[in-house]
C-alpha atoms as a PDB file:
ATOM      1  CA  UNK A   1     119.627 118.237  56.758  1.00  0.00           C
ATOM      2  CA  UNK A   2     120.880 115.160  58.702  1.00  0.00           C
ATOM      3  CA  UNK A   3     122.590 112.168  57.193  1.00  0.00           C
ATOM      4  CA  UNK A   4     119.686 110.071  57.445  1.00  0.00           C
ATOM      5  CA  UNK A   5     117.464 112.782  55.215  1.00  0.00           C
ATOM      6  CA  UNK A   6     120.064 112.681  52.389  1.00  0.00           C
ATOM      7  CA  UNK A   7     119.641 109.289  52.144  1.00  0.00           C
ATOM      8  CA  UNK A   8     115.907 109.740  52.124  1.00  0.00           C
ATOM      9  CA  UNK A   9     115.866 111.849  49.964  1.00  0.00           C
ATOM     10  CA  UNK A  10     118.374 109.801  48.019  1.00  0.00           C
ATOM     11  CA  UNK A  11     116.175 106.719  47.771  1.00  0.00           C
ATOM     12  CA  UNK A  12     113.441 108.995  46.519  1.00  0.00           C
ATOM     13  CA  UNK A  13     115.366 110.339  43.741  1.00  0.00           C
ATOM     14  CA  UNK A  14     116.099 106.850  42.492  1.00  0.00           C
ATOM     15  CA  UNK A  15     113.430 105.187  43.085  1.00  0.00           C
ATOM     16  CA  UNK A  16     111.495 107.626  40.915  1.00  0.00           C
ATOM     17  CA  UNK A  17     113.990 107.085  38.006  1.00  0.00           C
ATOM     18  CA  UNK A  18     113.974 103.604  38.081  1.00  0.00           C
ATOM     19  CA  UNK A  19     110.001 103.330  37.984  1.00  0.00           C
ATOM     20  CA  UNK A  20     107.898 101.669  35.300  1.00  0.00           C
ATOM     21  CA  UNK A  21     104.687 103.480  34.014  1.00  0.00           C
ATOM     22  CA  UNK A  22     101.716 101.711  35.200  1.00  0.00           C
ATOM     23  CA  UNK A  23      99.875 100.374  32.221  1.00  0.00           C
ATOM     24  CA  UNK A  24      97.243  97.638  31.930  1.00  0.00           C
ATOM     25  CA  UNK A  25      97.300  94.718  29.149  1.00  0.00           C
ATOM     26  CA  UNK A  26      94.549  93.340  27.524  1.00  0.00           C
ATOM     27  CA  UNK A  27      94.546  89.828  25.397  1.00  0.00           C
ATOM     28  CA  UNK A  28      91.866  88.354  23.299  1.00  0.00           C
ATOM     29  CA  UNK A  29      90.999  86.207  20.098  1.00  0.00           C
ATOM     30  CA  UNK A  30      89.428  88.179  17.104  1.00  0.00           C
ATOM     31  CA  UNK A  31      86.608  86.658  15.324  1.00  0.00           C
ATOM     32  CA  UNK A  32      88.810  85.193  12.581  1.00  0.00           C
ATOM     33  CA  UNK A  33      91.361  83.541  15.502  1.00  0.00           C
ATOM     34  CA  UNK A  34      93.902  86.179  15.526  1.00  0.00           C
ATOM     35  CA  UNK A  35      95.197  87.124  18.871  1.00  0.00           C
ATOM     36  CA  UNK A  36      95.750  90.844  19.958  1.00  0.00           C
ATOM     37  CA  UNK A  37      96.500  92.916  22.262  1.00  0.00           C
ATOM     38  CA  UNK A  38      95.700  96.013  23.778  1.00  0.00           C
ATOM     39  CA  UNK A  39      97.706  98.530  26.221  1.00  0.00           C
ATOM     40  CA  UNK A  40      96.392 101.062  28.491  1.00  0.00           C
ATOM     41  CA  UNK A  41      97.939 103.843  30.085  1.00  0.00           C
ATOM     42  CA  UNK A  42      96.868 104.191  33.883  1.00  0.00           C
ATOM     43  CA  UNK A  43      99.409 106.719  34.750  1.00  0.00           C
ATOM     44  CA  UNK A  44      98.995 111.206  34.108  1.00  0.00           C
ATOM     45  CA  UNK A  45     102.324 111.243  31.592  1.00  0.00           C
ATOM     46  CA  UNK A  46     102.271 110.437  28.174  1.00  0.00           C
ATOM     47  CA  UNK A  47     104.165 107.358  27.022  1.00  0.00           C
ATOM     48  CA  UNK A  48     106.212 105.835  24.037  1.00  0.00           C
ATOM     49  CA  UNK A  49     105.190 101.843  23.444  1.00  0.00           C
ATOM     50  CA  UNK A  50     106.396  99.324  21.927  1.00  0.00           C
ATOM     51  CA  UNK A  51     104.406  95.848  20.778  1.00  0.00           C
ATOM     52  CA  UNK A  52     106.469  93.203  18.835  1.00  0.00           C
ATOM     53  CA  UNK A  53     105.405  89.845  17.649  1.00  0.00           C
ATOM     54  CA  UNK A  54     107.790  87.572  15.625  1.00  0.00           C
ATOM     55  CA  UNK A  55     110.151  90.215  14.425  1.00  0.00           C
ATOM     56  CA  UNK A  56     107.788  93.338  13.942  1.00  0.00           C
ATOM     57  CA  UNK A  57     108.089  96.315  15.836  1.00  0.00           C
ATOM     58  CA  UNK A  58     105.220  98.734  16.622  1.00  0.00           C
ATOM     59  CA  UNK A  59     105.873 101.790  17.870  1.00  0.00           C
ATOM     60  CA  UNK A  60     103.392 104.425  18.936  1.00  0.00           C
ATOM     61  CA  UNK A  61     102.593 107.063  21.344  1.00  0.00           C
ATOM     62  CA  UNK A  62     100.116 106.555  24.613  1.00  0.00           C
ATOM     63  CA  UNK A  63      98.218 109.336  25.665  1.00  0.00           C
ATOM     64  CA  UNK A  64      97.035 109.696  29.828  1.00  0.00           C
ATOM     65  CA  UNK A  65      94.521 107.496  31.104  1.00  0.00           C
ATOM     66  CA  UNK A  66      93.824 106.030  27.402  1.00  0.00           C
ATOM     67  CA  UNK A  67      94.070 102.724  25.826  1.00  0.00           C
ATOM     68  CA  UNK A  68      95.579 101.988  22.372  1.00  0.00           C
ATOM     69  CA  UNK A  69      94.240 100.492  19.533  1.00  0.00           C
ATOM     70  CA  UNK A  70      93.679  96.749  19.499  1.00  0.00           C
ATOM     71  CA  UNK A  71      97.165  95.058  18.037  1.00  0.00           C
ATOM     72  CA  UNK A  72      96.752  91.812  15.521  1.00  0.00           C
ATOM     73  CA  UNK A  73      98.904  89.131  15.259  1.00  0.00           C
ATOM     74  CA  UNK A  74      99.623  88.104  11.390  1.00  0.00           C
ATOM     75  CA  UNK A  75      99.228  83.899  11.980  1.00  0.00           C
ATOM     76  CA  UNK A  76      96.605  82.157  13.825  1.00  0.00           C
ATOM     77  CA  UNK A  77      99.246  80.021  15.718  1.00  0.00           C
ATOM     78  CA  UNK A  78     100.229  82.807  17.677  1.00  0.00           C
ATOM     79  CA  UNK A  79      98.800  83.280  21.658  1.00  0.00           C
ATOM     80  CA  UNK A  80      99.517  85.852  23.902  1.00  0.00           C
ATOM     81  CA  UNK A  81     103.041  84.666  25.065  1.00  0.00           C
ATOM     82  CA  UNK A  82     104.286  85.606  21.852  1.00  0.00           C
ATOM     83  CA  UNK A  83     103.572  89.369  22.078  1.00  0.00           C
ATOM     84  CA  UNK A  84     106.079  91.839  23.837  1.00  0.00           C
ATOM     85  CA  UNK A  85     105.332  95.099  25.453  1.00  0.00           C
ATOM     86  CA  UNK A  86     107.652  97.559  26.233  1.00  0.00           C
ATOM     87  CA  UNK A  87     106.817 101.112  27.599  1.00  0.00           C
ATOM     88  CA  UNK A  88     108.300 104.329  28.978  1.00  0.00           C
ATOM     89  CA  UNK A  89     107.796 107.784  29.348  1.00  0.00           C
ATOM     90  CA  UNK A  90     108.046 110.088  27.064  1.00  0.00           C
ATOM     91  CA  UNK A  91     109.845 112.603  28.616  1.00  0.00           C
ATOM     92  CA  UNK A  92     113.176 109.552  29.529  1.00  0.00           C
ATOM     93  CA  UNK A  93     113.115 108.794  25.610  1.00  0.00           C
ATOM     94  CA  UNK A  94     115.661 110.678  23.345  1.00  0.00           C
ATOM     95  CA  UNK A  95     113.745 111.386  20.102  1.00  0.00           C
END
């Protein structure tokens, strides 16, 4: 293999461990104000999530090509900006 396929194959390599699952996030207002979320998994692998809103941490499992349950915000004056999502595969996360 030449130089130039090493580095190839290089780039490959890292750009594979450096890549984010692709996931989809959904935001809306419940009847009684509250805002949630929701996360889908567009990618094959399964994946380990994380939604926090003003200190509380949820963490749960994502399944292939599914969406999670909806996610509920505990004070009316929160919006969408507040939430944070966080996910990975579940292969790159030390149990």
């Amino acid at each position: 293999m030449t130089k130039s396929g090493y580095c190839l194959l290089i780039l490959l390599i890292t750009f594979e461990a450096i890549s984010a699952p692709k996931i989809t996030i959904k935001h809306q207002r419940n009847v009684e104000g509250f805002a949630q979320i929701q996360i889908t998994n567009e990618s094959m692998e399964k994946l380990i999530c994380h939604v926090a809103i003003d200190g509380h941490k949820i963490k749960f499992r994502l399944m292939p090509i599914q969406p999670s349950k909806w996610y509920t915000a505990t004070d009316t004056r929160f919006n969408h900006q507040n939430f944070s999502v966080r996910c990975d595969y579940l292969d790159a996360q030390p149990e």
